[in-house]
Protein backbone atom coordinates (compact mmCIF):
# COMPACT_ATOMS: atom_id res chain seq x y z
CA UNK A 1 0.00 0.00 0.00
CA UNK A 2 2.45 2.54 0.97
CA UNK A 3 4.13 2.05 -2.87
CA UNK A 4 0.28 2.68 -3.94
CA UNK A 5 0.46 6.01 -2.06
CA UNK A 6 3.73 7.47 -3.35
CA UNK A 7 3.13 6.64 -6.84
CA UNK A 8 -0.17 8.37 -6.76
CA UNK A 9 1.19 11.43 -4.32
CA UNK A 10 3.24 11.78 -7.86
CA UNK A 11 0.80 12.25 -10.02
CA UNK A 12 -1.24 15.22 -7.67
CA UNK A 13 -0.92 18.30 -9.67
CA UNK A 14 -1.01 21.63 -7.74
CA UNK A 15 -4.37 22.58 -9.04
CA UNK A 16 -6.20 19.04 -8.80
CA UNK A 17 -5.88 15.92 -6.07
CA UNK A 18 -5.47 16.04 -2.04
CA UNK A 19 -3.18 14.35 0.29
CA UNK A 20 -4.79 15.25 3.53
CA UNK A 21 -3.71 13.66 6.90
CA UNK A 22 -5.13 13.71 10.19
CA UNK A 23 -2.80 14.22 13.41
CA UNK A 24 -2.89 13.70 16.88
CA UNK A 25 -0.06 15.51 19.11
CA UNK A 26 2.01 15.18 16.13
CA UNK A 27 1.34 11.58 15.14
CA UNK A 28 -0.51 10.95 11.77
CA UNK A 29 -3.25 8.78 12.72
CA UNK A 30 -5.96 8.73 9.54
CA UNK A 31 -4.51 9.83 5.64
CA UNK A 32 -6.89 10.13 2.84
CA UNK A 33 -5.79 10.99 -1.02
CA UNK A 34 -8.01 12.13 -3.56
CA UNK A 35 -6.20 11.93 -7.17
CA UNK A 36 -7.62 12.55 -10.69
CA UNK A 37 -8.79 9.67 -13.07
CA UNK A 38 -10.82 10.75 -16.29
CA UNK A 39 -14.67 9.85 -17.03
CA UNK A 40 -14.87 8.48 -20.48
CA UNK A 41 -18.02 10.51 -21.26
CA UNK A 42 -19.66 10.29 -24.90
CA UNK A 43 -18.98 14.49 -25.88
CA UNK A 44 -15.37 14.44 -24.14
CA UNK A 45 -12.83 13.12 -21.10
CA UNK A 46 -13.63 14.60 -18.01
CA UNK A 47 -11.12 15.13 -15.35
CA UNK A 48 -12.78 13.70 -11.73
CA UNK A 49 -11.65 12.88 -8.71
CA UNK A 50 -10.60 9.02 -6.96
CA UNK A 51 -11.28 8.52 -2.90
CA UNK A 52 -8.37 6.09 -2.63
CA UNK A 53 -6.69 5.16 -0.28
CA UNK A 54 -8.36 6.00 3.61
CA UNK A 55 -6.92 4.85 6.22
CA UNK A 56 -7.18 5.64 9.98
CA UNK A 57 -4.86 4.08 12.61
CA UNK A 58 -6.41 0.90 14.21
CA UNK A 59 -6.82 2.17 17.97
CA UNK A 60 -8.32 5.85 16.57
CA UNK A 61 -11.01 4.12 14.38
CA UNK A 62 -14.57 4.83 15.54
CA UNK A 63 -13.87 8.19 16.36
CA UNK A 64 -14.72 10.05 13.46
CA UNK A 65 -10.99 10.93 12.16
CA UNK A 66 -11.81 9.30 9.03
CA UNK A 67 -15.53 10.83 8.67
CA UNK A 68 -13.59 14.23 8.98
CA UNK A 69 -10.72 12.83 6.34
CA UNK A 70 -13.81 12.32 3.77
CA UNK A 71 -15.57 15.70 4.47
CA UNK A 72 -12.43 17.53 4.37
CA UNK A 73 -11.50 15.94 1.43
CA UNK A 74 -14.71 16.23 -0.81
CA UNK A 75 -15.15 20.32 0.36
CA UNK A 76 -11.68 20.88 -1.17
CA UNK A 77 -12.29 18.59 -4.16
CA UNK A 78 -15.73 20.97 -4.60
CA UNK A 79 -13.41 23.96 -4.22
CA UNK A 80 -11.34 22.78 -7.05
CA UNK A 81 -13.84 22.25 -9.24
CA UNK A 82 -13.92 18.71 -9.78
CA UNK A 83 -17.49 17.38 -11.28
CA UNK A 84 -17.55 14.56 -9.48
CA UNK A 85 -15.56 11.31 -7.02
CA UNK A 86 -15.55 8.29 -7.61
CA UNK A 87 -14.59 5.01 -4.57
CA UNK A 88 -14.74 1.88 -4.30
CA UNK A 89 -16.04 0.98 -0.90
CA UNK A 90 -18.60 -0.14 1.80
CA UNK A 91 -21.89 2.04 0.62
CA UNK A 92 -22.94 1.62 4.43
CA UNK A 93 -19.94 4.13 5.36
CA UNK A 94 -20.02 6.05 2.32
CA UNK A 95 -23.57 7.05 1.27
CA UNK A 96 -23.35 9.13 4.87
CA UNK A 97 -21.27 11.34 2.62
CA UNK A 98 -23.68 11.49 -0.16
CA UNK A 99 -21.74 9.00 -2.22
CA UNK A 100 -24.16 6.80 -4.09
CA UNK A 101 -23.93 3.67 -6.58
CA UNK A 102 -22.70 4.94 -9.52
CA UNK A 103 -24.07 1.95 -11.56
CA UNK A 104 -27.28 3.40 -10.22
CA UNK A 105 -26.64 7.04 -11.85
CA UNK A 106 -25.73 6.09 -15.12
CA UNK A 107 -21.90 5.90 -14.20
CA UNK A 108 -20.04 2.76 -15.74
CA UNK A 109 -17.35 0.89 -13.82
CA UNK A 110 -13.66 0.63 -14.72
CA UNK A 111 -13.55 -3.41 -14.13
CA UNK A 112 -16.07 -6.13 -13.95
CA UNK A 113 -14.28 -6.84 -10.46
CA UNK A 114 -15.81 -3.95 -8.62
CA UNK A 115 -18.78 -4.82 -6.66
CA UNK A 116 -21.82 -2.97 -8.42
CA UNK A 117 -22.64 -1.32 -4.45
CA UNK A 118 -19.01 -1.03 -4.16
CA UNK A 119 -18.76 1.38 -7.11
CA UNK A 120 -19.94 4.94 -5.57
CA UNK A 121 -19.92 8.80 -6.72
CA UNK A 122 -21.09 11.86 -5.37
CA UNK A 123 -22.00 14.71 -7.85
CA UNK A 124 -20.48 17.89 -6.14
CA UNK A 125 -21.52 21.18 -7.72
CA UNK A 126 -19.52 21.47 -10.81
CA UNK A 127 -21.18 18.26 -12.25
CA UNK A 128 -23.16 18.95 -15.30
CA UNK A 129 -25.98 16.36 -16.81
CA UNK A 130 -24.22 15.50 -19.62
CA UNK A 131 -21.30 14.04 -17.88
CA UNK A 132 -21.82 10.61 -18.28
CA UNK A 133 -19.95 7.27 -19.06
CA UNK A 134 -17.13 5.54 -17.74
CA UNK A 135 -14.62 5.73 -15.16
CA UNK A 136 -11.01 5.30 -16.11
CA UNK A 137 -8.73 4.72 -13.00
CA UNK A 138 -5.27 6.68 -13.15
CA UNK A 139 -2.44 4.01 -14.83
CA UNK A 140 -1.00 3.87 -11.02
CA UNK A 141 -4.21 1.92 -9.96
CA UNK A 142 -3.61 -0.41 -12.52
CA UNK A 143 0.00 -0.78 -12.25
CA UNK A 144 -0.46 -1.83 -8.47
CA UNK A 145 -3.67 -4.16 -9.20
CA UNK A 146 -5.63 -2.10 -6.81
CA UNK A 147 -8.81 -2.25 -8.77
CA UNK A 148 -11.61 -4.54 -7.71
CA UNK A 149 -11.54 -7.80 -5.92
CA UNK A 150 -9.22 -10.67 -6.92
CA UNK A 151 -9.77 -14.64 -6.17
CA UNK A 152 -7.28 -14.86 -3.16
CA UNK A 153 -6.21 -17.75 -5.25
CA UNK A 154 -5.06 -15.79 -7.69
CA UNK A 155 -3.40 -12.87 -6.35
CA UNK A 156 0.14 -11.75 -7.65
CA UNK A 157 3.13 -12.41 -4.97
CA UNK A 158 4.90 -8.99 -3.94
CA UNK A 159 7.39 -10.09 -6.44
CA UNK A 160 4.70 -10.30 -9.23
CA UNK A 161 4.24 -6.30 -8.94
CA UNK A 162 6.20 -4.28 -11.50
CA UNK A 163 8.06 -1.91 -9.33
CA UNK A 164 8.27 1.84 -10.72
């Protein structure tokens, strides 16, 4: 995972993605990164934003540090103009945050692998109707097989990983 996070802290440009981090007397204890994929959309690519990876330190879980990682994170994403983000996660924790389905909205999934409730957006203010289609992960999702769910009997060894 922490290979996952640098190569995508690469590809944040100044004016779109977060790397936000939560801290307790000077300790990170939560980090959430919000990077830009594209939304194959019939009239053009749109940039959009990824919720991937959250984390939140096992014994300060339950205690909202990643609930304020996620609001944080989608306000500045809405500041920055990005249409929409896009997760892959447990809709139980998520839709609290608005996030929704996206097979449900008309949003296609990158890979058959992806749980159809696992597969969320949220429109944030800069969406527009017509932007529509399908999700394209970032090459760095790809290159570190972190898309969907794979048959535990057929997962890669570390070795297996193509190293940047």
């Amino acid at each position: 995972m922490a290979k996952l996070v640098d190569a995508l802290r690469d590809t944040i440009r100044s004016e779109l993605g977060l790397s936000i981090v939560a801290e307790d007397g000077g300790q990170i204890i939560g980090h959430v990164m919000f990077t830009t994929s594209l939304l194959d959309a019939p009239s053009r690519l749109v940039e959009v934003q990824v919720l991937s990876p959250l984390g939140v330190a096992p014994e300060h879980q339950g205690r909202g540090v990643g609930s304020a990682l996620v609001r944080h994170g989608l306000a500045g994403a809405a500041e920055q103009g990005a249409p929409l983000v896009f997760l892959e996660g447990d809709p139980w924790y998520y839709s609290r945050f608005g996030l929704a389905p996206g097979g449900e909205l008309g949003f296609r999934k990158p890979s058959l692998r992806i749980p159809d409730q696992a597969f969320q957006v949220v429109k944030l203010p800069a969406f527009d109707p017509w932007m529509g289609g399908t999700l394209v992960y970032a090459e760095v999702f790809w290159r570190y097989d972190s898309v969907g769910r794979r048959d535990p009997d057929t997962l890669p060894s570390p070795s297996d990983i193509p190293r940047p």
